[in-house]
Protein backbone atom coordinates (compact mmCIF):
# COMPACT_ATOMS: atom_id res chain seq x y z
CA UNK A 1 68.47 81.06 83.18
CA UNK A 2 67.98 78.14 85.85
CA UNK A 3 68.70 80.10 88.91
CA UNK A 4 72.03 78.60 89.99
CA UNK A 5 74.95 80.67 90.85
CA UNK A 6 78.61 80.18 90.83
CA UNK A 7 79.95 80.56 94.67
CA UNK A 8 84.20 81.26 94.33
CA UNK A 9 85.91 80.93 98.08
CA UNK A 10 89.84 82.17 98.22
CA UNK A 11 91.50 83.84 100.92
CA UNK A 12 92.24 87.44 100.93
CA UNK A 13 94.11 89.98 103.14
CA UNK A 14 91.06 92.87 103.78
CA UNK A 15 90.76 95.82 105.88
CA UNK A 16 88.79 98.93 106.89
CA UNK A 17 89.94 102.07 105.39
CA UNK A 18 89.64 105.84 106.56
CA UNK A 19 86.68 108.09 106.21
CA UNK A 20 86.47 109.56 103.04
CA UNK A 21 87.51 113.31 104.46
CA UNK A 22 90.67 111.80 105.83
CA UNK A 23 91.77 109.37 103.20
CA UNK A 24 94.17 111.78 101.20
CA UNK A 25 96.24 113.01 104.20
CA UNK A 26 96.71 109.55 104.94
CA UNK A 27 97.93 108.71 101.14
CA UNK A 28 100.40 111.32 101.37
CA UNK A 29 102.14 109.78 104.56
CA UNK A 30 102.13 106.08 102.91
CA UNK A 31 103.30 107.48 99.80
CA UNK A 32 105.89 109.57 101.32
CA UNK A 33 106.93 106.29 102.90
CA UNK A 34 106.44 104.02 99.75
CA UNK A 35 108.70 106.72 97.63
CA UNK A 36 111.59 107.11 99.93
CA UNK A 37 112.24 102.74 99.98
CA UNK A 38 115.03 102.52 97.75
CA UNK A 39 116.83 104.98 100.34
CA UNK A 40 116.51 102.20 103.04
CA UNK A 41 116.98 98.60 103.74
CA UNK A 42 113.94 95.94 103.34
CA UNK A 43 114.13 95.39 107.60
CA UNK A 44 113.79 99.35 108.08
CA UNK A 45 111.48 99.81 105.50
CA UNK A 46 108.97 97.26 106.90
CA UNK A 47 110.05 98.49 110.59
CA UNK A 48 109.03 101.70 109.65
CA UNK A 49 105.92 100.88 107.82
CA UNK A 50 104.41 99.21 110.55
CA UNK A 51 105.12 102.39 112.96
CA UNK A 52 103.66 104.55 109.94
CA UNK A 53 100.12 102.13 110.04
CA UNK A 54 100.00 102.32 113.85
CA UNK A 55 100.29 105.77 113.63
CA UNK A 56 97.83 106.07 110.89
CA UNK A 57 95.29 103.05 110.54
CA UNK A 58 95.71 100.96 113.64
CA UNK A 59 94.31 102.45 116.65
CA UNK A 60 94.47 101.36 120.57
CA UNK A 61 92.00 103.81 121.31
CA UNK A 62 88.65 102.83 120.55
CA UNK A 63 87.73 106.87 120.09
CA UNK A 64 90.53 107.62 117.64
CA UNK A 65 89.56 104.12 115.68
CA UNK A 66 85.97 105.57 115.37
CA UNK A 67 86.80 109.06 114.70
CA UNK A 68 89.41 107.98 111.94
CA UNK A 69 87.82 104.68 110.02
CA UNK A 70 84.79 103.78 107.82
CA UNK A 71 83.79 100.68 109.48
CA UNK A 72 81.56 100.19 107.15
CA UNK A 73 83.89 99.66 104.42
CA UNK A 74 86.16 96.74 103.53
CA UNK A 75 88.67 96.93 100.98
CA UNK A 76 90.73 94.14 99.41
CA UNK A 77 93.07 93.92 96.29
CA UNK A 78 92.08 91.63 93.30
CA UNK A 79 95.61 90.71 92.73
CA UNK A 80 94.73 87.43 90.58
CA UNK A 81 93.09 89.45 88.02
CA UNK A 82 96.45 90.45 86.98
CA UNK A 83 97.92 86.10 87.13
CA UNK A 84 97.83 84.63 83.32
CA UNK A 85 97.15 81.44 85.05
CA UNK A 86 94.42 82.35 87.87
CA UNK A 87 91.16 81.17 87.55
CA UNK A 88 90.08 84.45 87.92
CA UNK A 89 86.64 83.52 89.80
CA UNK A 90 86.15 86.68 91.21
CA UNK A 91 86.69 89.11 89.18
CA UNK A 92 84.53 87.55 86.30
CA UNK A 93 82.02 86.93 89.28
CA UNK A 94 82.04 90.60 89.84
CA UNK A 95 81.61 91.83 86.28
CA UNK A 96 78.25 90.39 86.37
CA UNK A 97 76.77 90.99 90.41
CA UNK A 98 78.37 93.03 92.26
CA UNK A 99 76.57 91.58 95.74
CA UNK A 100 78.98 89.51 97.38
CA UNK A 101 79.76 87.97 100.91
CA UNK A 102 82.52 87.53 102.74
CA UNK A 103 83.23 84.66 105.46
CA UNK A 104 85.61 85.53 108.71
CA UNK A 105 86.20 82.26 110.01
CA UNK A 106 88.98 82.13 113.48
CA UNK A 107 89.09 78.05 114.51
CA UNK A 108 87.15 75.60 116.34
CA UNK A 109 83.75 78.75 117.05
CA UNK A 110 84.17 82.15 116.24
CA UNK A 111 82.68 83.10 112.93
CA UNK A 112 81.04 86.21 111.18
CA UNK A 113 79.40 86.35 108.11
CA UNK A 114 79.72 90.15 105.93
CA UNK A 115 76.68 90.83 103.32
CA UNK A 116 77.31 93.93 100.84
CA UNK A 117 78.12 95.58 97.47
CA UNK A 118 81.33 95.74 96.19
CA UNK A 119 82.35 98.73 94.29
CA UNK A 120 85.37 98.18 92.19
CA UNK A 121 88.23 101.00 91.95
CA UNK A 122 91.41 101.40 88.98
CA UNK A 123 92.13 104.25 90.17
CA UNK A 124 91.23 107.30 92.88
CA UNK A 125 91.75 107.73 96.45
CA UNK A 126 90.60 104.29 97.61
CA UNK A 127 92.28 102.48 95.22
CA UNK A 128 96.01 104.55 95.57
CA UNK A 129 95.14 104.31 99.64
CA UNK A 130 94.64 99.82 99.20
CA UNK A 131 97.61 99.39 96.88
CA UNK A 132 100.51 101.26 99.40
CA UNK A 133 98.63 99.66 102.41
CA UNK A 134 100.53 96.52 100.47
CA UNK A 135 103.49 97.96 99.27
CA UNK A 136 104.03 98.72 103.07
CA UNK A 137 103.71 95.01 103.82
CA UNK A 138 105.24 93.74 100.45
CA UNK A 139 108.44 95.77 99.77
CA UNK A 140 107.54 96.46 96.08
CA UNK A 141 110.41 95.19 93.90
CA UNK A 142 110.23 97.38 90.74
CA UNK A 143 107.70 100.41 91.46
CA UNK A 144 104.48 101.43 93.32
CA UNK A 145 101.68 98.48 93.10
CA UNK A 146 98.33 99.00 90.90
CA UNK A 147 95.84 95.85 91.36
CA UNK A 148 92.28 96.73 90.97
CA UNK A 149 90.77 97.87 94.50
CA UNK A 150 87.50 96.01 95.48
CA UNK A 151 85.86 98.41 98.25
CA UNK A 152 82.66 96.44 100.19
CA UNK A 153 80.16 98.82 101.35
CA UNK A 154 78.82 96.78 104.54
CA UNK A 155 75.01 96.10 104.73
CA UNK A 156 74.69 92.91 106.61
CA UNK A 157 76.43 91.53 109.99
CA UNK A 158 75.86 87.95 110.89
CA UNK A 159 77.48 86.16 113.80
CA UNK A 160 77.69 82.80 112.52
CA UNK A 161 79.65 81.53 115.93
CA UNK A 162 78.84 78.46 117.56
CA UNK A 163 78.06 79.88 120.96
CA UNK A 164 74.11 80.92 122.34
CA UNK A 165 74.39 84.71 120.50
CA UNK A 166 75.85 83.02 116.90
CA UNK A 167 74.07 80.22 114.87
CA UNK A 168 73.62 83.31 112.35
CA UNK A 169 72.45 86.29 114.16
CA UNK A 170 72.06 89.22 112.45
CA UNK A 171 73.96 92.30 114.38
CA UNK A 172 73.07 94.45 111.22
């Protein structure tokens, strides 16, 4: 082997999930949600999703955020593993190393750089939790969603923003 490594860049929606302890009571409001959209109309059913993630996931109170989510996990979907024609980068990437990084870039300074392992889930709590977290923001058409769940376990912060704290500053 000569060293090199193969760097794949895509976008991806990602998000913190709930603390283990709390992650099935949450499931069983989103899927009592997800179940009951055929009874509904598309507006409503995204209406009352967001109300449902507010109530759930999304916190104004910086108390109830820490009490409720694992901020030191990220989970995404791997929805291109399931595209005949996707390059499929990142999953074959991931069958081999499972250390990967991820970028958050917001345009012309602010930047933040993610180090960690990625566990990968087909099924369980984590991976039922990720796939109606999108079916509440992409009004399944014909059932409940079931990509492959990619959960990063955080171990490295770096501020990569151009300002006098960035220039890649580790915050942990």
């Amino acid at each position: 082997e000569d060293g090199s490594i193969f760097v794949n860049a895509k976008v991806v929606g990602a998000g913190f999930v709930p603390k283990y302890n709390l992650l099935k009571e949450v499931i069983v409001k989103l899927r009592a949600h997800v179940d009951h959209l055929s009874d509904i109309s598309i507006e409503e059913y995204r209406k009352e999703g967001l109300k449902l993630l507010l109530n759930t996931v999304y916190f104004e109170e910086k108390e109830r955020a820490y009490e409720t989510i694992d901020f030191k996990r990220i989970a995404m979907l791997e929805i291109a593993s399931r595209i005949p024609w996707s390059s499929k980068h990142t999953w074959r990437n991931l069958q081999e190393n499972k250390r990967a990084c991820l970028l958050y870039y917001m345009p012309p300074t602010i930047s933040f750089e993610l180090h960690g392992t990625i566990e990968v889930h087909t099924n369980g709590p984590y991976h039922e939790y990720v796939n109606l977290v999108h079916d509440i923001y992409h009004y399944p058409k014909s059932g409940r969603s079931s990509y492959p769940c990619l959960i990063m376990k955080v171990e490295e912060v770096y501020d990569n923003s151009s300002g006098p704290k960035g220039f890649g500053t580790r915050l942990l």
